[in-house]
C-alpha atoms as a PDB file:
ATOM      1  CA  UNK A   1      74.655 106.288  76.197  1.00  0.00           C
ATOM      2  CA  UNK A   2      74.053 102.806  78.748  1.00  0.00           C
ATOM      3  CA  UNK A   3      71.912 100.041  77.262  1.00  0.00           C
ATOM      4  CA  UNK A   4      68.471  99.723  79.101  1.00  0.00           C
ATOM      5  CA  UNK A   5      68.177  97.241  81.590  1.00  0.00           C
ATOM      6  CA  UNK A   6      65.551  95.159  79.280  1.00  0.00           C
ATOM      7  CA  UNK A   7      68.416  95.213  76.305  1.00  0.00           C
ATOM      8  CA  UNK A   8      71.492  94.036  78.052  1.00  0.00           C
ATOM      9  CA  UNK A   9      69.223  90.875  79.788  1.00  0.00           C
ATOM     10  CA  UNK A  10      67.849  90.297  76.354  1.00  0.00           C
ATOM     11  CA  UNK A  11      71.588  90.523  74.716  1.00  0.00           C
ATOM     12  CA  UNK A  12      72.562  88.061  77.825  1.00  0.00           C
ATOM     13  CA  UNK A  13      69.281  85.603  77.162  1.00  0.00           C
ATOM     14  CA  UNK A  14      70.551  85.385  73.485  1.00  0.00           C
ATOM     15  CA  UNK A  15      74.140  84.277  74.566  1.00  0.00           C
ATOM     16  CA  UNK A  16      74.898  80.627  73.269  1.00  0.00           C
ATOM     17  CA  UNK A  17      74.441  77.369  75.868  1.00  0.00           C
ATOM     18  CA  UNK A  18      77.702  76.413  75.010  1.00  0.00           C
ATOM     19  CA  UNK A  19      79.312  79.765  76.303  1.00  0.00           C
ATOM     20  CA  UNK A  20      81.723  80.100  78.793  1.00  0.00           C
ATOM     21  CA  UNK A  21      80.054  83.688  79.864  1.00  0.00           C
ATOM     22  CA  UNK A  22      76.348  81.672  79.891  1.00  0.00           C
ATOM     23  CA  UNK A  23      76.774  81.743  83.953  1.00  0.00           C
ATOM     24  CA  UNK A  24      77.334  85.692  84.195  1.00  0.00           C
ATOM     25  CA  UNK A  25      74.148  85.997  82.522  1.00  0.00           C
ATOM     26  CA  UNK A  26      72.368  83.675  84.767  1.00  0.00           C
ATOM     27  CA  UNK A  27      73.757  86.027  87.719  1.00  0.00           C
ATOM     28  CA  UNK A  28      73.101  88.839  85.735  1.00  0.00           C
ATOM     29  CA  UNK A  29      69.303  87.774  85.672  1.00  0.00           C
ATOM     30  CA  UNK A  30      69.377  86.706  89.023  1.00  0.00           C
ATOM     31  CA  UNK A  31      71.364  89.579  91.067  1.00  0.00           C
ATOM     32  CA  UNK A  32      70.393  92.734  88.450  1.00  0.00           C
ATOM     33  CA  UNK A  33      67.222  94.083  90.173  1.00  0.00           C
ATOM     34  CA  UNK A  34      68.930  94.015  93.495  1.00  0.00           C
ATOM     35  CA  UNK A  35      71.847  96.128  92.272  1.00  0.00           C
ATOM     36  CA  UNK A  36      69.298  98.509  90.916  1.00  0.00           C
ATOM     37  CA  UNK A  37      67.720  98.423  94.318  1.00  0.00           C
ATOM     38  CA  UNK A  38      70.880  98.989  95.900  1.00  0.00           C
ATOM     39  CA  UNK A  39      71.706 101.960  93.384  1.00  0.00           C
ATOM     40  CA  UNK A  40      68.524 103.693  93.802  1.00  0.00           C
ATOM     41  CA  UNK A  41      68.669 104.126  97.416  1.00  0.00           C
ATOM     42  CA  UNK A  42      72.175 105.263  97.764  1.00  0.00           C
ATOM     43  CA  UNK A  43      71.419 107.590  94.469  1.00  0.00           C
ATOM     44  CA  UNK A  44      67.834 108.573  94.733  1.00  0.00           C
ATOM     45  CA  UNK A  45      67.713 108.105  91.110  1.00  0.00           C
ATOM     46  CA  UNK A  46      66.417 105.174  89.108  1.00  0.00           C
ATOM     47  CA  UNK A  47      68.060 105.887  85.616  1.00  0.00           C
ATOM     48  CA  UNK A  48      71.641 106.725  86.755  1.00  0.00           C
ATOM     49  CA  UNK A  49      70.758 103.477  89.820  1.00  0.00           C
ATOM     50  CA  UNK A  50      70.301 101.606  86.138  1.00  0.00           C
ATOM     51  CA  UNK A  51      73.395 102.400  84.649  1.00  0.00           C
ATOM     52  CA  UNK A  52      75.294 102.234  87.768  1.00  0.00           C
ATOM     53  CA  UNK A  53      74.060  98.568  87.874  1.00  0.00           C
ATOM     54  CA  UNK A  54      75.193  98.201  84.236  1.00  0.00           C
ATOM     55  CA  UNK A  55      78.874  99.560  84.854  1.00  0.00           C
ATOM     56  CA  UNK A  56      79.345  97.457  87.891  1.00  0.00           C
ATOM     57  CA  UNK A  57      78.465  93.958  85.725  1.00  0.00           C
ATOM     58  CA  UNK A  58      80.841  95.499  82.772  1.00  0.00           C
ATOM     59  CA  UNK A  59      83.614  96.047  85.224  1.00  0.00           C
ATOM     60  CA  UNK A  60      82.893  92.653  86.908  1.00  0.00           C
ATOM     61  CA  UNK A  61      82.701  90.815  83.450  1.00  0.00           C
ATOM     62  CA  UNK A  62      86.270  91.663  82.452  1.00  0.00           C
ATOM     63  CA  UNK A  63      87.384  89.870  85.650  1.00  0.00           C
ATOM     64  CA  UNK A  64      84.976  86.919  85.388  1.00  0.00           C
ATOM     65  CA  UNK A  65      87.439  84.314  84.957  1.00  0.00           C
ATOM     66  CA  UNK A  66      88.843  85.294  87.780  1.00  0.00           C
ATOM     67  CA  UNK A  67      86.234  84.717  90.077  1.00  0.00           C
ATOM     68  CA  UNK A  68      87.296  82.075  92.344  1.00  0.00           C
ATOM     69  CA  UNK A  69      84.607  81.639  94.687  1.00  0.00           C
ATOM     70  CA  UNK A  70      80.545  82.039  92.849  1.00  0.00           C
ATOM     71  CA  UNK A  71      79.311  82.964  96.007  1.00  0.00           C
ATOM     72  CA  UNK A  72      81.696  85.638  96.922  1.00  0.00           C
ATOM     73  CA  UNK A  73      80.047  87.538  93.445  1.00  0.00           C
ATOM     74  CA  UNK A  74      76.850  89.197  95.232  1.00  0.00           C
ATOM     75  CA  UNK A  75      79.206  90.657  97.485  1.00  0.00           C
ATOM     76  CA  UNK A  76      81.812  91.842  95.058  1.00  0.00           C
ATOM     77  CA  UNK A  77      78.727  93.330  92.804  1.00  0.00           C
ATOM     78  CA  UNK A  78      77.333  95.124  96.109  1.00  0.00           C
ATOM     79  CA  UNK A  79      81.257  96.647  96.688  1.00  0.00           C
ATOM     80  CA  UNK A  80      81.372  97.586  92.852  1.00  0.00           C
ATOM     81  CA  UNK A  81      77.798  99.454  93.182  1.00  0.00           C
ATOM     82  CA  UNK A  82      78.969 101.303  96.229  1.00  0.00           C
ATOM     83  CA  UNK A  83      82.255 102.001  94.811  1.00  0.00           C
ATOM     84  CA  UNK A  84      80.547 103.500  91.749  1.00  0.00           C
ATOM     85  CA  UNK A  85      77.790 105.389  93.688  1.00  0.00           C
ATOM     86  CA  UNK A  86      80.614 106.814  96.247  1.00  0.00           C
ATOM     87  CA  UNK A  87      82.249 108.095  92.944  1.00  0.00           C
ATOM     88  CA  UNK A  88      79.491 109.691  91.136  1.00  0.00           C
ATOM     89  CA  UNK A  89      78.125 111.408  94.283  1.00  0.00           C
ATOM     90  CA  UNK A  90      82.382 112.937  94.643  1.00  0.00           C
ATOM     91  CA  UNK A  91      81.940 114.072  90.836  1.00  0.00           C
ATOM     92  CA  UNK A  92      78.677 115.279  90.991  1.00  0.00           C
ATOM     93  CA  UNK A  93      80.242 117.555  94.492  1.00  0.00           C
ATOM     94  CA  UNK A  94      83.067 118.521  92.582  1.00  0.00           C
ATOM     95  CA  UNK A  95      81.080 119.637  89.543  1.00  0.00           C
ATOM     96  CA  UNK A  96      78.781 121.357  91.562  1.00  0.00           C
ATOM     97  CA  UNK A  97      81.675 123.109  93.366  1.00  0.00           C
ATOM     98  CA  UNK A  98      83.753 124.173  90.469  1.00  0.00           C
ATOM     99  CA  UNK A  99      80.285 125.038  88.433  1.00  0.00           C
ATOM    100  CA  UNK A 100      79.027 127.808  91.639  1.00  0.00           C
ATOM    101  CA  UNK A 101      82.046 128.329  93.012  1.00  0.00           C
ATOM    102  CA  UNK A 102      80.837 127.955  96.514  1.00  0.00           C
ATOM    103  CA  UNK A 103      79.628 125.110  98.680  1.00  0.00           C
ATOM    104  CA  UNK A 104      76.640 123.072  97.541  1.00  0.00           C
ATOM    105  CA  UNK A 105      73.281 124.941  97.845  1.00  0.00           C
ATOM    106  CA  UNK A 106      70.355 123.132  99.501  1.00  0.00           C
ATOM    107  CA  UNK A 107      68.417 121.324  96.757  1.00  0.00           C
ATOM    108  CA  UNK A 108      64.861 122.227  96.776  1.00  0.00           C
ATOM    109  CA  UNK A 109      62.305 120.601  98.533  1.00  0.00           C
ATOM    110  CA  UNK A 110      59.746 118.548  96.484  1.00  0.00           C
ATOM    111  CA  UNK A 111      56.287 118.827  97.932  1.00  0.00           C
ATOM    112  CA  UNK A 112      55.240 116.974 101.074  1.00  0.00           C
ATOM    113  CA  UNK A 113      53.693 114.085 100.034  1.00  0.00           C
ATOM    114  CA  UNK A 114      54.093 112.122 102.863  1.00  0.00           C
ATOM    115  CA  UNK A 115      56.224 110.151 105.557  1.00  0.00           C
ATOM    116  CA  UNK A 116      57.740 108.141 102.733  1.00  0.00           C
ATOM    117  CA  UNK A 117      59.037 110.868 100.707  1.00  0.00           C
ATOM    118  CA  UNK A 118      59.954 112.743 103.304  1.00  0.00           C
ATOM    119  CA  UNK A 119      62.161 109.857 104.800  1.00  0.00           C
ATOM    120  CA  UNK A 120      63.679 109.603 101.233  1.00  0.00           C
ATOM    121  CA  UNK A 121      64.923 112.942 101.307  1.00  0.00           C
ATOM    122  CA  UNK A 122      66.094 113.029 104.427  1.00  0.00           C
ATOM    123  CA  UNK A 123      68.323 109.923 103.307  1.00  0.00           C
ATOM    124  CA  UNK A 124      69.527 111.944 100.608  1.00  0.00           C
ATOM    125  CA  UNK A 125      70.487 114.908 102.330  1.00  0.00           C
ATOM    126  CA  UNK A 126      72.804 112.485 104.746  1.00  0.00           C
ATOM    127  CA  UNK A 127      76.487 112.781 103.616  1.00  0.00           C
ATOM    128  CA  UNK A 128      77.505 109.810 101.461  1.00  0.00           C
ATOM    129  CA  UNK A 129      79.201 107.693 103.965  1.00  0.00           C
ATOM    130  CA  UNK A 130      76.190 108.512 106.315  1.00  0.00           C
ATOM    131  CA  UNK A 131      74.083 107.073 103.752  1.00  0.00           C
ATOM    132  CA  UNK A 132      75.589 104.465 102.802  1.00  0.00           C
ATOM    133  CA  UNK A 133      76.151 102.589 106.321  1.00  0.00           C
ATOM    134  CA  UNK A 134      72.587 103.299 106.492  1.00  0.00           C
ATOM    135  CA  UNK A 135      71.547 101.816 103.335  1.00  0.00           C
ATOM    136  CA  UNK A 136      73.871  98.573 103.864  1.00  0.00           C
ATOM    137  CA  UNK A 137      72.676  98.342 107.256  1.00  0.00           C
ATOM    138  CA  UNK A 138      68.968  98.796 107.210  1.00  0.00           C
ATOM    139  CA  UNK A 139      67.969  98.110 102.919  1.00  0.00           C
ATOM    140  CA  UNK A 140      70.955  95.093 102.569  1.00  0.00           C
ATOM    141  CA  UNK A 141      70.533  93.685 106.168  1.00  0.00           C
ATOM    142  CA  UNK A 142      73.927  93.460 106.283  1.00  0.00           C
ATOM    143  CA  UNK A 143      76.189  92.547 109.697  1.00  0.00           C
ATOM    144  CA  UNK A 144      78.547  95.485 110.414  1.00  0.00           C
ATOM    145  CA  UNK A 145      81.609  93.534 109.607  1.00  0.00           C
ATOM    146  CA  UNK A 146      80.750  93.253 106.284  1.00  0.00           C
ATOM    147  CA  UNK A 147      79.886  96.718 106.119  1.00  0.00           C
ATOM    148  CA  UNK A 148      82.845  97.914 107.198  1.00  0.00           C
ATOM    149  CA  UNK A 149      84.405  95.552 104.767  1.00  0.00           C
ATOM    150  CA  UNK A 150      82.313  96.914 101.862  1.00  0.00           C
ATOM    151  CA  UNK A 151      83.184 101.242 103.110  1.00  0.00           C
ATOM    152  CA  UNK A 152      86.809  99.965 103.798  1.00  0.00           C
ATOM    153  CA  UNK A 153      86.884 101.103 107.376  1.00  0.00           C
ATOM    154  CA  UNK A 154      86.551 100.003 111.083  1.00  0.00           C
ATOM    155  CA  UNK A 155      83.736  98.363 112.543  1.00  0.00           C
ATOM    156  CA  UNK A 156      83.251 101.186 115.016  1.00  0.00           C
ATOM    157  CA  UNK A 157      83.102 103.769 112.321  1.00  0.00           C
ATOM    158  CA  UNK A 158      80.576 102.038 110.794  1.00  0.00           C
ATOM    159  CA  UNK A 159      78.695 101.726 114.064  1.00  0.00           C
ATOM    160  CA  UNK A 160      79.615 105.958 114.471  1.00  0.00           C
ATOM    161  CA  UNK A 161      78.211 106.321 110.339  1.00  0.00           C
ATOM    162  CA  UNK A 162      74.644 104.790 111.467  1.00  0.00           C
ATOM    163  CA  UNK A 163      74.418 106.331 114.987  1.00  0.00           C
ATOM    164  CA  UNK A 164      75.192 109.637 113.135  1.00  0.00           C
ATOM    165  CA  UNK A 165      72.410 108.863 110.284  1.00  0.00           C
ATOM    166  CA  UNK A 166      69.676 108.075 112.560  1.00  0.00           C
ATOM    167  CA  UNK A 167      70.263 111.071 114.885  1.00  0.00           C
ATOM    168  CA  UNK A 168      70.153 113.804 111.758  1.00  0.00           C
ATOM    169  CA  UNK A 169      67.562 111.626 109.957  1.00  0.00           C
ATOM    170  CA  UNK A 170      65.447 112.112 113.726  1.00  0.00           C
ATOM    171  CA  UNK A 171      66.711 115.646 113.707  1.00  0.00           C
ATOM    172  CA  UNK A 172      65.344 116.402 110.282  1.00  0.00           C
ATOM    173  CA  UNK A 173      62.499 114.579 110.645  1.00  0.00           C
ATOM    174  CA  UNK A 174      61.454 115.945 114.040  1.00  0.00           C
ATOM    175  CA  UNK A 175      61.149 112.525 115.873  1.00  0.00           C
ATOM    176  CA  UNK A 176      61.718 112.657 119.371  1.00  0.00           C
ATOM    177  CA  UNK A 177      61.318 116.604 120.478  1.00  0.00           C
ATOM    178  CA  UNK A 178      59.478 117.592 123.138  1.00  0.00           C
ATOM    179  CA  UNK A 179      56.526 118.819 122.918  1.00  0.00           C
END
């Protein structure tokens, strides 16, 4: 069971001055609600986005000290979120797979409820790495260097990942058919 959000930045608030880890909660309380935000889009879901969040500041906290460079730490907490979201989705596919024994069924479709929704579905029906070139890209504003830095990969195949996103998201969505 994952602390709430509210919890672990009151634990960090109630840290002493003197502290050594004072300055991971300050970025805690400053870079938190974008990890979420990052989370939730390449999850679709706010709780596990939450503890996703949580697990990447544990995992960063135990390497702190090492930290050379403060500014390099929104970009190593945007890597760790990634890594963890790439991870859970693999799990999640792999329990899915062993549970049914076949390939993964199409999830139902919630009710139409308009362009926005149906754009967020679309994005989760992408393949991971689909989504997540899209999400750094277009969400993060990010160049494509350090996306490909982020996915571990090339700079065209992150330029390929997008491409690929926007034509099934236009597929799916039914932009740019004839009439």
């Amino acid at each position: 069971m994952s602390l709430s959000t509210e919890t672990m930045r009151s634990a960090l608030k109630s840290l002493d001055q003197t502290s050594p880890d004072r300055s991971l909660a300050a970025l805690y309380q400053r870079h938190a609600d974008d990890a979420v935000g990052l989370a939730y889009l390449l999850t679709g879901d706010r709780a596990l986005a939450e503890d996703l969040m949580q697990e990447a500041f544990v995992r960063i906290a135990r390497r702190f000290v090492h930290i050379r460079e403060p500014k390099a730490f929104q970009a190593y907490l945007r890597r760790s979120v990634v890594n963890l979201a790439n991870s859970h989705v693999r799990r999640r596919a792999i329990e899915r797979r062993h549970l049914t024994g076949q390939a993964l069924s199409e999830q139902v479709r919630e009710p139409d409820l308009g362009d926005r929704l149906s754009l967020r579905e679309a994005i989760l029906h992408l393949p991971v790495r689909q989504r997540t070139a899209l999400v750094l890209r277009f969400y993060e504003d990010l160049p494509e260097g350090k996306i490909a830095d982020l996915m571990r990969c090339r700079t065209g195949a992150v330029k390929q990942l997008v491409f690929r996103a926007m034509q099934s998201l236009r597929r799916e969505l039914g932009e740019g058919e004839e009439p």
